[in-house]
C-alpha atoms as a PDB file:
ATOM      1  CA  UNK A   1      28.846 -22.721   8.006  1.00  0.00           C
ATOM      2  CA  UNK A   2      26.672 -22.840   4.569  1.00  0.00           C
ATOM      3  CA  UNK A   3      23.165 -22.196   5.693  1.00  0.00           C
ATOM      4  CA  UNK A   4      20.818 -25.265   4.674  1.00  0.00           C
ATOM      5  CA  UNK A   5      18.110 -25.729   2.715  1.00  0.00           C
ATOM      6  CA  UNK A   6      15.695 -25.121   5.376  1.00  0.00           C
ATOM      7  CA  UNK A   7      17.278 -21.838   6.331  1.00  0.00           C
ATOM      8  CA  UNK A   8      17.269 -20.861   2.134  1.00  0.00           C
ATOM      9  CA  UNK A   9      13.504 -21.798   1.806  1.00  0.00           C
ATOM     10  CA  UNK A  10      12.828 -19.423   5.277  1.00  0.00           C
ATOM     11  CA  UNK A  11      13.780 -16.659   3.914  1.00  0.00           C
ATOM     12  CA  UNK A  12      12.918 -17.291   0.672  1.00  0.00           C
ATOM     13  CA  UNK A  13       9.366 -17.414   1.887  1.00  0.00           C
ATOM     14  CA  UNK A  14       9.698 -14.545   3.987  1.00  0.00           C
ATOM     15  CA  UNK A  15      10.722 -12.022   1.797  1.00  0.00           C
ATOM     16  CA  UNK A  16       8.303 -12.527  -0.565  1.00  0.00           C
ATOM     17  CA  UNK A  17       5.709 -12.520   1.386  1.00  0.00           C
ATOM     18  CA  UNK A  18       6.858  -9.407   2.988  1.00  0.00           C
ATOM     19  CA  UNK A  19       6.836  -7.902  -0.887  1.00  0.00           C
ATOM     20  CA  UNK A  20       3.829  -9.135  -1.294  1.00  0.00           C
ATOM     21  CA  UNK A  21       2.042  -7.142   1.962  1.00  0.00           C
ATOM     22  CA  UNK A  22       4.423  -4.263   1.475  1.00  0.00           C
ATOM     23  CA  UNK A  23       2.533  -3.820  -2.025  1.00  0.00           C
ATOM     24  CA  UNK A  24      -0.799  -4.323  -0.286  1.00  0.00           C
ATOM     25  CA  UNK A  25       0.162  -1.668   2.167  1.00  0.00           C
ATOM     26  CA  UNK A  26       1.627   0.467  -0.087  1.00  0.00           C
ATOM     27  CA  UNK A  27      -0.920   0.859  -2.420  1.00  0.00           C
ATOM     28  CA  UNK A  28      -4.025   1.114  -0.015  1.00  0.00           C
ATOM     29  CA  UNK A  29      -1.755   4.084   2.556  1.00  0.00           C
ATOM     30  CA  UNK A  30      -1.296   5.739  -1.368  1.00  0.00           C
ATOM     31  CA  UNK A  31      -5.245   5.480  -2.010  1.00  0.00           C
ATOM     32  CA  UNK A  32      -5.770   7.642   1.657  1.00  0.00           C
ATOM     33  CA  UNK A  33      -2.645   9.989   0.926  1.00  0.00           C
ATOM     34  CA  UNK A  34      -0.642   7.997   3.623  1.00  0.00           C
ATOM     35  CA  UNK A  35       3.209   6.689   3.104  1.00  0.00           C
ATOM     36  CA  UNK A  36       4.117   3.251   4.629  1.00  0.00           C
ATOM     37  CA  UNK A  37       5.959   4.903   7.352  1.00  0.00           C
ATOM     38  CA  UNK A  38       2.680   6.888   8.103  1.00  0.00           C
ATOM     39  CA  UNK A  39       0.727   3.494   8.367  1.00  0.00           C
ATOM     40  CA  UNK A  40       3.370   1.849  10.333  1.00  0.00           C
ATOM     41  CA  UNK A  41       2.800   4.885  12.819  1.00  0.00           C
ATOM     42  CA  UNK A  42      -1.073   4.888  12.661  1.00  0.00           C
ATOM     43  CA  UNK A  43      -0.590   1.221  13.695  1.00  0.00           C
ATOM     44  CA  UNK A  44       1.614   1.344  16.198  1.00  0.00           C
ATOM     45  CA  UNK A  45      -0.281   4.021  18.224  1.00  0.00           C
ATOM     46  CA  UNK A  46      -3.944   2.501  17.797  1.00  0.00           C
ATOM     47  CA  UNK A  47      -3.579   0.436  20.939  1.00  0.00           C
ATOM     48  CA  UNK A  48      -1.082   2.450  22.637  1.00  0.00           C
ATOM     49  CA  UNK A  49       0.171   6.055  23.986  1.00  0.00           C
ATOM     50  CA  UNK A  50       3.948   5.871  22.835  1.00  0.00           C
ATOM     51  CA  UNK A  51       6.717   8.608  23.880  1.00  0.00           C
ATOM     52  CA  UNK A  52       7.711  10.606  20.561  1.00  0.00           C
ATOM     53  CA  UNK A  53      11.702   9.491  22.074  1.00  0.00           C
ATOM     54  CA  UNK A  54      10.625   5.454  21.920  1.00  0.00           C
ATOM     55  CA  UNK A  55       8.410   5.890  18.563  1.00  0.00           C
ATOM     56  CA  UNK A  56      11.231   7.119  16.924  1.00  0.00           C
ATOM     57  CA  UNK A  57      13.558   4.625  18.123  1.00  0.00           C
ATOM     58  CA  UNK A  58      11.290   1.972  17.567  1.00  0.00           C
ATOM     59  CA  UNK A  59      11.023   2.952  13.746  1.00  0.00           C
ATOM     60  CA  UNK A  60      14.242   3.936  12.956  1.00  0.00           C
ATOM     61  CA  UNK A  61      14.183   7.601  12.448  1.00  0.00           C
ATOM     62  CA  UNK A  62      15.266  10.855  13.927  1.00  0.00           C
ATOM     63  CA  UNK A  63      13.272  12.823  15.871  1.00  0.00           C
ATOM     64  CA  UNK A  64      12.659  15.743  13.795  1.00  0.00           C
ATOM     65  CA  UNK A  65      11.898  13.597  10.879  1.00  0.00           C
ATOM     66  CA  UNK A  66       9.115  12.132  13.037  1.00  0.00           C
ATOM     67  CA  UNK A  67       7.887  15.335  14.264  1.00  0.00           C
ATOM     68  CA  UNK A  68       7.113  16.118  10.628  1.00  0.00           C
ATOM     69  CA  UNK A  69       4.945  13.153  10.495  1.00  0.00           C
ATOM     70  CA  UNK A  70       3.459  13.833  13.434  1.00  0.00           C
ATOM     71  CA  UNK A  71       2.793  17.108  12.677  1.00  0.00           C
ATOM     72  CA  UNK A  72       1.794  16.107   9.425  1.00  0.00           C
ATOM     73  CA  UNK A  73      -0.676  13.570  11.307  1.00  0.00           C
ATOM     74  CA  UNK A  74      -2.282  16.218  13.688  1.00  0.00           C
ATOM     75  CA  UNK A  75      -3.089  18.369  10.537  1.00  0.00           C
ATOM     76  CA  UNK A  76      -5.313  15.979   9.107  1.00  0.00           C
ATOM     77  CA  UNK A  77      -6.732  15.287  12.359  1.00  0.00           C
ATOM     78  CA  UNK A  78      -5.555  11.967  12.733  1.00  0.00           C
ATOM     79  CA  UNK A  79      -2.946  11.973  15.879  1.00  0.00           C
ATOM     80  CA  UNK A  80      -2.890  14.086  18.448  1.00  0.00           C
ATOM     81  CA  UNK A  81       0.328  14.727  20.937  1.00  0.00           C
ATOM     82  CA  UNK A  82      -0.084  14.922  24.987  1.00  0.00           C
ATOM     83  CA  UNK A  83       2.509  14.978  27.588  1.00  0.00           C
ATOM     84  CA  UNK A  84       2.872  11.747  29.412  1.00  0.00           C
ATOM     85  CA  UNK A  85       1.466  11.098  32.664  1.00  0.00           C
ATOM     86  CA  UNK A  86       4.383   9.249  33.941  1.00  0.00           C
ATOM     87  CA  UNK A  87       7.353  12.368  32.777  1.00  0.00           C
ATOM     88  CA  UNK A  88       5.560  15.357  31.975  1.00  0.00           C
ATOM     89  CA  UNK A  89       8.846  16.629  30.150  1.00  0.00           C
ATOM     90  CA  UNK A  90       8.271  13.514  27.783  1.00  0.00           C
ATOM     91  CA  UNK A  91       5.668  13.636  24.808  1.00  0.00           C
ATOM     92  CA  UNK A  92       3.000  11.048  24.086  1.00  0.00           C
ATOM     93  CA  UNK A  93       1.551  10.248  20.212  1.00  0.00           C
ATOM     94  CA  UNK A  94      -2.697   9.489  20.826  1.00  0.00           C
ATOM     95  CA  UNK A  95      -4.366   8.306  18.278  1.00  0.00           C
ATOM     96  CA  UNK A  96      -7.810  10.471  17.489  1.00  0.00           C
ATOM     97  CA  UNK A  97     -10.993   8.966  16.943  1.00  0.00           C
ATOM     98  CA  UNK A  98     -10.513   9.887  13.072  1.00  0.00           C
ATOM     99  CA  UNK A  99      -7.596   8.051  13.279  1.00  0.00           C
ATOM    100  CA  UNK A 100      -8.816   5.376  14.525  1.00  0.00           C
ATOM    101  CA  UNK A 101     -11.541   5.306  11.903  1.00  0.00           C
ATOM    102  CA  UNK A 102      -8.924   5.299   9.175  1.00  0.00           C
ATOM    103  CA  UNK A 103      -7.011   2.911  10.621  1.00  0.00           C
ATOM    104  CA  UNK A 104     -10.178   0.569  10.881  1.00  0.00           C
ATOM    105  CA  UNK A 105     -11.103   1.071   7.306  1.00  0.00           C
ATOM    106  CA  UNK A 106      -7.768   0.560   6.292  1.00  0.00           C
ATOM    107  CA  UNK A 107      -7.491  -2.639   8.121  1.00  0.00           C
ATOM    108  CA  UNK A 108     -10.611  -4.313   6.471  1.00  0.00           C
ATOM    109  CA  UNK A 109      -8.941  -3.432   3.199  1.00  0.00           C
ATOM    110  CA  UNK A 110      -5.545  -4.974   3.552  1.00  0.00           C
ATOM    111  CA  UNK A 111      -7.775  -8.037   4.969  1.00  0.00           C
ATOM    112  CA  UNK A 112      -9.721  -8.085   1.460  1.00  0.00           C
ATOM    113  CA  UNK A 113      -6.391  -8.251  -0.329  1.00  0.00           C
ATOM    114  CA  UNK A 114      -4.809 -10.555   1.402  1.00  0.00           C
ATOM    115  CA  UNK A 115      -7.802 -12.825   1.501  1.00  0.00           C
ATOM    116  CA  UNK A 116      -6.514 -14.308  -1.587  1.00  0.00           C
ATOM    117  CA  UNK A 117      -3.273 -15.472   0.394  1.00  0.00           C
ATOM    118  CA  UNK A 118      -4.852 -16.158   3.681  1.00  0.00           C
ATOM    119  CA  UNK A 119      -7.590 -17.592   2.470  1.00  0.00           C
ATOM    120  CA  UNK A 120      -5.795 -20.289   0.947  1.00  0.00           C
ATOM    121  CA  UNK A 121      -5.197 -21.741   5.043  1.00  0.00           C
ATOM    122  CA  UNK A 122      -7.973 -23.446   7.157  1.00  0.00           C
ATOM    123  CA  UNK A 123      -8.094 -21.429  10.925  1.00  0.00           C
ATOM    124  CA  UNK A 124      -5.854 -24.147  12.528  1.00  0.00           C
ATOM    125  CA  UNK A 125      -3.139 -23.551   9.446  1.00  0.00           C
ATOM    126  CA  UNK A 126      -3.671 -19.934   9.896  1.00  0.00           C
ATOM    127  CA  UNK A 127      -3.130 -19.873  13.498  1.00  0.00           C
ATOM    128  CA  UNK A 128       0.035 -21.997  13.487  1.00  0.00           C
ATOM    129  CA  UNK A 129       1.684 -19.616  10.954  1.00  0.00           C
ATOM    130  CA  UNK A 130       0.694 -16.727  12.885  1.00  0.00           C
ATOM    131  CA  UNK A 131       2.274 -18.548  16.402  1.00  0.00           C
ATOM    132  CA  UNK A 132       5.528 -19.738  14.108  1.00  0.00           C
ATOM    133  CA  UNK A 133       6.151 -16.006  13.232  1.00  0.00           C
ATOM    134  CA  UNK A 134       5.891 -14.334  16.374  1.00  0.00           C
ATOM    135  CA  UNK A 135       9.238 -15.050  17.774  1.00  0.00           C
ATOM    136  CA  UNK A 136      11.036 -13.790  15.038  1.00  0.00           C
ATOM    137  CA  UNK A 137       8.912 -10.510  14.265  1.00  0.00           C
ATOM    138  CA  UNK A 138      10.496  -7.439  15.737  1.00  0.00           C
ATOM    139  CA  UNK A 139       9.344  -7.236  19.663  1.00  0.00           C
ATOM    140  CA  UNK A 140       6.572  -4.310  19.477  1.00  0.00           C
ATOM    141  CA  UNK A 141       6.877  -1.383  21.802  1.00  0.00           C
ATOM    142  CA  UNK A 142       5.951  -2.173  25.194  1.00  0.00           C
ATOM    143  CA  UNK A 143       2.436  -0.908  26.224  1.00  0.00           C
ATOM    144  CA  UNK A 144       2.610   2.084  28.665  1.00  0.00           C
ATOM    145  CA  UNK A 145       0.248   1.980  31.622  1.00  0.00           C
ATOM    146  CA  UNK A 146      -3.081   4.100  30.661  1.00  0.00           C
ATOM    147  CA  UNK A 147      -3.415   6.938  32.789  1.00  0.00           C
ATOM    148  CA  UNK A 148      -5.803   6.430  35.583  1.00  0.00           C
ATOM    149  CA  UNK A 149      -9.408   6.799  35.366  1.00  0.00           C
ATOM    150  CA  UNK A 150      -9.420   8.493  39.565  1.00  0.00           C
ATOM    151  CA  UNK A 151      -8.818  12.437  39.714  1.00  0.00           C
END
């Protein structure tokens, strides 16, 4: 079955505008010494405490080669590693308040790229787009419970 037209202009549309925030990415992790792989972790962790075993599932590597980043991460201050409250044999990635500074800045400067591109859609346009993707970007990782505030 030839795919149609529809299915052509998809992912025509897709991958380019997957180059075109890849550059954007790219070139603001280079401009804070950061590879994409290191801002794909940075963003991952800034809302949640993910074992080192699922993080480096989730991203595709092995575990050593995330421990470098990792460590690489702790050295600049920017993650921190815990073990989990649920399995203490298991290892959480937190990020630090650095990090989460960085990852901040860094945010408001991929918006200012991209507002180019995104500013070219009204809110309802922009919101529709963002609903249409969701089903077919990757499923994040889940969101452990947070430990619990009692002693």
């Amino acid at each position: 079955m030839a795919p149609d037209d529809s299915e052509d202009a998809l992912l025509d549309g897709l991958v380019r505008s997957a180059f075109q925030v890849m550059g954007v990415l790219t070139r603001i992790g280079a401009e804070h010494d950061l590879s994409l792989t290191q801002l794909r972790v940075l963003g991952i962790v800034r809302d949640r405490r993910p074992r080192m075993s699922d993080l480096a599932a989730f991203l595709g590597l092995d575990k050593s080669t995330l421990s470098g980043l990792i460590d690489r991460a702790e050295r600049r201050g920017l993650l921190a590693r815990a073990p989990s409250p649920e399995d203490k044999r298991a290892v959480v990635v937190l990020i630090t308040d650095a990090g989460r500074e960085l990852n901040q800045r860094m945010y408001q400067e991929v918006r200012e790229a991209l507002a180019p591109a995104t500013g070219r859609l009204g809110p309802q346009q922009r919101q529709q787009l963002a609903d249409l993707l969701e089903p077919v970007l990757t499923p994040p990782l889940p969101h452990p419970p947070r430990p619990s505030a009692r002693r």
